[in-house]
Structures are given as C-alpha cells and as structure tokens.
N, C-alpha and C. Protein backbone atom coordinates (compact mmCIF):
# COMPACT_ATOMS: atom_id res chain seq x y z
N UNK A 1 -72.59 -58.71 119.79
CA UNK A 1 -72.89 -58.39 121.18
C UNK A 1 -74.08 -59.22 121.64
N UNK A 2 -73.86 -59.96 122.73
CA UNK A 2 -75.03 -60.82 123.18
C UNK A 2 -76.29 -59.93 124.20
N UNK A 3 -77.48 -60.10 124.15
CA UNK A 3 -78.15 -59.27 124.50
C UNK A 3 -78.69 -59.96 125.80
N UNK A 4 -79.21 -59.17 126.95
CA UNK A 4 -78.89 -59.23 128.10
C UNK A 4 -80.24 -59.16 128.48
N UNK A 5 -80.92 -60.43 128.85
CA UNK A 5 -82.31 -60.62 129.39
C UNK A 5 -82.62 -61.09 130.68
N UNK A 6 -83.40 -60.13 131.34
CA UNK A 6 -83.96 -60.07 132.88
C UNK A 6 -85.23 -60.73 132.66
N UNK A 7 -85.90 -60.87 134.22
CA UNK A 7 -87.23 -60.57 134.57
C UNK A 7 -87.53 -59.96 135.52
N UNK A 8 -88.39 -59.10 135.32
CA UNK A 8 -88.93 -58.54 137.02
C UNK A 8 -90.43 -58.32 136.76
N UNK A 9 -90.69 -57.29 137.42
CA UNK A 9 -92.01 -56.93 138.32
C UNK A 9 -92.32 -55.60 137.59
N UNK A 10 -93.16 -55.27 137.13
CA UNK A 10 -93.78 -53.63 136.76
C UNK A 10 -94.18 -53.03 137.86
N UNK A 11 -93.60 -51.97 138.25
CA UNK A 11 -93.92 -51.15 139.00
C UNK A 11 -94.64 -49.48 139.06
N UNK A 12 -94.72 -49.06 137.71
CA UNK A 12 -95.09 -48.29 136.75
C UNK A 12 -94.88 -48.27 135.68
N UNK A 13 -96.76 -47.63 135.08
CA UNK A 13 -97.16 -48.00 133.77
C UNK A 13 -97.31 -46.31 133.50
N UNK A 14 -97.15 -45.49 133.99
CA UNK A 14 -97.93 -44.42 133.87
C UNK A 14 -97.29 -43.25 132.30
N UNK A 15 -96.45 -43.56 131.93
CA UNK A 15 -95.92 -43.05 130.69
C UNK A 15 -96.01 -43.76 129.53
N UNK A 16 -96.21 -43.12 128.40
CA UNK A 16 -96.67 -43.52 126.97
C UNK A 16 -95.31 -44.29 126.86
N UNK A 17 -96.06 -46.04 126.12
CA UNK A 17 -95.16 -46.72 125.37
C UNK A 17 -93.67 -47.34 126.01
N UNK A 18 -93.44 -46.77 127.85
CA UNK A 18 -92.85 -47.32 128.52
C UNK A 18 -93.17 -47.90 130.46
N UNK A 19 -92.57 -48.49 130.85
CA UNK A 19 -92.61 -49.34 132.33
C UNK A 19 -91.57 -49.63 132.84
N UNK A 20 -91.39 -48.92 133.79
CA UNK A 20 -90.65 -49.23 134.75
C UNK A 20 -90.81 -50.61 136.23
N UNK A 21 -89.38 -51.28 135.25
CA UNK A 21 -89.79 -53.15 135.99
C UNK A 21 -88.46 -53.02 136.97
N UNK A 22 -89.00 -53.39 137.81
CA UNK A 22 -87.83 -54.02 139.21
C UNK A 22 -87.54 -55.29 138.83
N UNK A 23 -86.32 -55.16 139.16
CA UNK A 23 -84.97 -56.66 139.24
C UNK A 23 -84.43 -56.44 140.48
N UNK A 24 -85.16 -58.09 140.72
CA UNK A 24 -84.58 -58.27 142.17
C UNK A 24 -83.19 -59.09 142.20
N UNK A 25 -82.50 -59.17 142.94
CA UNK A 25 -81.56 -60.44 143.09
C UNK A 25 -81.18 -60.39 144.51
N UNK A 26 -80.67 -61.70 145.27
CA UNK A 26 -79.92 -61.79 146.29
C UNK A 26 -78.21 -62.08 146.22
N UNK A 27 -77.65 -61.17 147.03
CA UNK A 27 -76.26 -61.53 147.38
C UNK A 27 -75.75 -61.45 148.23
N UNK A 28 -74.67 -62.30 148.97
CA UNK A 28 -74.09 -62.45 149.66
C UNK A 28 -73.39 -61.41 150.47
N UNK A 29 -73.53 -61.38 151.43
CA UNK A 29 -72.78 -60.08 152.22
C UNK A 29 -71.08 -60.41 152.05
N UNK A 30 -69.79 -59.80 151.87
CA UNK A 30 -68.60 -60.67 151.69
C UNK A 30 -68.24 -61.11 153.23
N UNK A 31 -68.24 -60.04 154.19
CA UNK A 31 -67.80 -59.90 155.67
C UNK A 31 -68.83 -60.97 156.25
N UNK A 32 -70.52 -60.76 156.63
CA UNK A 32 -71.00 -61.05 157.52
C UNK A 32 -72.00 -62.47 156.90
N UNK A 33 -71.88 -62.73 155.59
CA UNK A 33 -72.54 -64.03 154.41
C UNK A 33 -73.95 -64.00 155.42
N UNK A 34 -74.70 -62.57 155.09
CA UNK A 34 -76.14 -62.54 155.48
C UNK A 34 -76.50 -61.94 154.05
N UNK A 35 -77.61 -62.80 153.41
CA UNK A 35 -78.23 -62.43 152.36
C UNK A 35 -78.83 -61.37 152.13
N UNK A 36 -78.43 -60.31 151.19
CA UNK A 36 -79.52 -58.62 151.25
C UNK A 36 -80.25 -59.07 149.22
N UNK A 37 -81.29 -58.97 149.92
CA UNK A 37 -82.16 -58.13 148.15
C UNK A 37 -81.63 -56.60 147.57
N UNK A 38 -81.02 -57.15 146.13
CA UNK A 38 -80.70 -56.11 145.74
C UNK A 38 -81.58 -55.56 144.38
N UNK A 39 -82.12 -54.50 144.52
CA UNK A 39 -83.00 -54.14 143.73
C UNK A 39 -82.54 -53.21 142.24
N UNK A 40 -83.22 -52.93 141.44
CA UNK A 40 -82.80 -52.24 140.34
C UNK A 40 -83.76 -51.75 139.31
N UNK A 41 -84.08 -50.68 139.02
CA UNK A 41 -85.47 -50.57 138.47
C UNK A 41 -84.56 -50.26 136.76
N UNK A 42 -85.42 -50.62 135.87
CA UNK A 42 -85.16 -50.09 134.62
C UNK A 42 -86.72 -49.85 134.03
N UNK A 43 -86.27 -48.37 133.09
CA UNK A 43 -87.18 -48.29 132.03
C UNK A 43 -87.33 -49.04 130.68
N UNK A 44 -88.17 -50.34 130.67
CA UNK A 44 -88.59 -50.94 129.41
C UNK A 44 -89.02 -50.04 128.26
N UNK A 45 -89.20 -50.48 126.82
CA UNK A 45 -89.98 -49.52 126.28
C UNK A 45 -91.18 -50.81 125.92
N UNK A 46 -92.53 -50.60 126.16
CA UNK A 46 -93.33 -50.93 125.51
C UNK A 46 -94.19 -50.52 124.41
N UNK A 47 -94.14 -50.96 123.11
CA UNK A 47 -94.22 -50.47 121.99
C UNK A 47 -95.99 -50.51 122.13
N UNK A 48 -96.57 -51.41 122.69
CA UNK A 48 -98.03 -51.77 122.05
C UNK A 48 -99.05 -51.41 123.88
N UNK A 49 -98.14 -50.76 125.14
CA UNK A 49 -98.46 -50.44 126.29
C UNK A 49 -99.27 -51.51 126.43
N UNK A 50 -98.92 -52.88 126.85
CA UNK A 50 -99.65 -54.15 127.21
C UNK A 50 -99.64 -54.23 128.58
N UNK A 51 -98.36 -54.35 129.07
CA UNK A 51 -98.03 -54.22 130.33
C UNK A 51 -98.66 -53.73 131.18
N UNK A 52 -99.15 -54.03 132.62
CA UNK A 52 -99.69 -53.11 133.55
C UNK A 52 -99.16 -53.45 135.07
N UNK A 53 -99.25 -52.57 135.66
CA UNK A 53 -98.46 -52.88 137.00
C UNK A 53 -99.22 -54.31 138.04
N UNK A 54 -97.44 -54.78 138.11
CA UNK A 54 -98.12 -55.98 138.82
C UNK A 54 -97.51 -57.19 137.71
N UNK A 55 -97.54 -57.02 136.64
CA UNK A 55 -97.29 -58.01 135.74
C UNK A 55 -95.49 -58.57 136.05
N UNK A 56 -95.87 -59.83 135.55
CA UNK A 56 -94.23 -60.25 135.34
C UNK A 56 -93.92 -60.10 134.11
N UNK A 57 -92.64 -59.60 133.56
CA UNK A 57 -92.50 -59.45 132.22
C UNK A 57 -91.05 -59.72 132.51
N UNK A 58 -90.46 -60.69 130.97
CA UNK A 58 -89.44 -60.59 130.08
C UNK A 58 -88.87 -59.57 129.42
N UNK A 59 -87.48 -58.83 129.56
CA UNK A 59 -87.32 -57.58 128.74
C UNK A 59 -85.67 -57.75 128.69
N UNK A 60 -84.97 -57.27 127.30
CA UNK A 60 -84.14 -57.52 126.69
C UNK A 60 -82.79 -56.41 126.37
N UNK A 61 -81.87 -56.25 126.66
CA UNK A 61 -81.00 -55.22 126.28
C UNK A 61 -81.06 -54.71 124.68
N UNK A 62 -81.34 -53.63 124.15
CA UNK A 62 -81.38 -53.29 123.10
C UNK A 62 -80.31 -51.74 123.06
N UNK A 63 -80.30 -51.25 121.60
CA UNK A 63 -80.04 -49.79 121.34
C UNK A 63 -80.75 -48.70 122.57
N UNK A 64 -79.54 -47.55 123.00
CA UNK A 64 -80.29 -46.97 123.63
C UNK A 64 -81.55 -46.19 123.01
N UNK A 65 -82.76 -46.27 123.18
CA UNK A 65 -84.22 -45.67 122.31
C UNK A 65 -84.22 -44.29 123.14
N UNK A 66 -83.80 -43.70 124.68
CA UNK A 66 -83.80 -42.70 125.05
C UNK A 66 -83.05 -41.99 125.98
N UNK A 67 -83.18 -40.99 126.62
CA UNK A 67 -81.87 -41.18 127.87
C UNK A 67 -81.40 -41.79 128.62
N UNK A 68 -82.98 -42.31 129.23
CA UNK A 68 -82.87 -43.64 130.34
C UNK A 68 -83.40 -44.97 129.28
N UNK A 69 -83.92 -45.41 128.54
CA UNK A 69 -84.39 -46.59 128.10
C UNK A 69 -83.55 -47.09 127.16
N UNK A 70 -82.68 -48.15 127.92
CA UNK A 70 -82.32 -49.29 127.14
C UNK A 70 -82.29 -50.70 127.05
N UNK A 71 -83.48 -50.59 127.45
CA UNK A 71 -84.17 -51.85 127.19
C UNK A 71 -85.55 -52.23 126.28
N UNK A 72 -86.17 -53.47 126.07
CA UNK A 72 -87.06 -53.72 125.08
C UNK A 72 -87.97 -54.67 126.04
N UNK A 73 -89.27 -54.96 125.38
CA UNK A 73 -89.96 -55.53 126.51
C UNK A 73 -90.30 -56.71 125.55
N UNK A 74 -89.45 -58.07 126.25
CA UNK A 74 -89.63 -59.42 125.06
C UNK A 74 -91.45 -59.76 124.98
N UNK A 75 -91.97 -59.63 126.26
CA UNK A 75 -93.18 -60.60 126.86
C UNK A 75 -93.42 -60.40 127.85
N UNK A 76 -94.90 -60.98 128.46
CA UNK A 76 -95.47 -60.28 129.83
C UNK A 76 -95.54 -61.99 130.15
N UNK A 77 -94.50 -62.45 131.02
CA UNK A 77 -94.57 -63.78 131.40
C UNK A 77 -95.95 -64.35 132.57
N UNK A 78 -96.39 -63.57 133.02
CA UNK A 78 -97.90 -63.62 134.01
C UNK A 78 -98.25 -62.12 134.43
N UNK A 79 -99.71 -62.59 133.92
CA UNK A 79 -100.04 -61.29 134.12
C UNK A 79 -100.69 -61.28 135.57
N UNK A 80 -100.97 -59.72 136.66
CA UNK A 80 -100.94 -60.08 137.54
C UNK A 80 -102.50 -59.67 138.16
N UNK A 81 -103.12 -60.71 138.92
CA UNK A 81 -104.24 -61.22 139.14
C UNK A 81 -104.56 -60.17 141.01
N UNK A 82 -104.85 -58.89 140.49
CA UNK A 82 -105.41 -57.92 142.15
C UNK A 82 -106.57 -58.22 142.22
N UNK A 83 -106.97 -57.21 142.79
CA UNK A 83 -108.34 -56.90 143.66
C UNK A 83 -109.38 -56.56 142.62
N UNK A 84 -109.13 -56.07 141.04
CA UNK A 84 -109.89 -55.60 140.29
C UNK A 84 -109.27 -54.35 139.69
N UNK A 85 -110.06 -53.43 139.19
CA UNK A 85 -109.65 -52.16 138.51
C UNK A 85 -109.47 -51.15 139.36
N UNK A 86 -107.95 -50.52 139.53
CA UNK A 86 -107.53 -49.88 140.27
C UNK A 86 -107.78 -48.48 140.49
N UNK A 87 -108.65 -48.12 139.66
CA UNK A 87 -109.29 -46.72 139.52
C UNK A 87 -110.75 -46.89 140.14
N UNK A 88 -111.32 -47.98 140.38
CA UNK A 88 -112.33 -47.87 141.19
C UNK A 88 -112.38 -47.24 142.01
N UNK A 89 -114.03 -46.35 142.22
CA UNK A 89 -113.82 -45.71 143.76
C UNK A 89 -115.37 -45.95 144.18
N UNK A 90 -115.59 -46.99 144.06
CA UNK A 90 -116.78 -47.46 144.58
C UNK A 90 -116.37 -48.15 145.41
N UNK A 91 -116.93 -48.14 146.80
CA UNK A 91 -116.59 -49.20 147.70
C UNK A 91 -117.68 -50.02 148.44
C-alpha cells in the first residue's frame, strides 16, 4: 500500500502528542469553471509535540493510531515566524 503524503498548515496544537493541519486545494467548479478552496482538516499524531500553530508541516498516511488519527507527522517544512509568544499579555 503506497502511503499518502500532504502538506498543510497547523491549526491546533492544543492536545497531547497530536495537531490538527489544514489541506487546502483548489478545484474547478464542473458547471460554472470558477475556482473554490477546498479545505480539509486532519488529526496528525505528533510523537515528540514539535509542531506549533502556524507551522507548515509534512504528514503521511499511516495505521489508524486512534478514532480520528490516521496520519503521522513526516516534518515541520517552515516553521512559522508571528508576532512573538502567544500567551503574552503584556502589551
């Protein structure tokens, strides 16, 4: 079985050892051929919680590990460069 590798976007980090990454893609409308973003979130599992929201990451079809997680997290292809530490509340 060939294993089935995305990239997207982390959108939440907030659970132990997994992240939930958006996959974007565009497709074709069939009727009106106006382009829509089609979105798709999956739960990665991150074994070593590297990941943090905002990052681009590589992640891989594996064994299902839980109800929702079947996927693996290959690599964090760029990590992503905000405003600073998001728990700040100094302003």
């Amino acid at each position: 079985m060939s294993k089935l590798v995305k990239e997207g976007i982390v959108v939440s980090d907030k659970m132990d050892k997994t992240v939930v990454v958006e996959f974007e893609t565009l497709i074709e409308h069939p009727k009106f051929h106006k382009h829509i973003k089609k979105r798709k979130r999956f739960k990665v599992h991150d074994e070593k919680n590297e990941a943090r929201v905002g990052d681009t990451v590589k992640f891989a079809s594996c064994r299902p590990i839980s109800k929702d997680k079947h996927f693996r997290l290959i690599e964090i292809t760029k990590k992503y460069k905000g405003l600073g530490d998001r728990n700040d509340t100094t302003v």
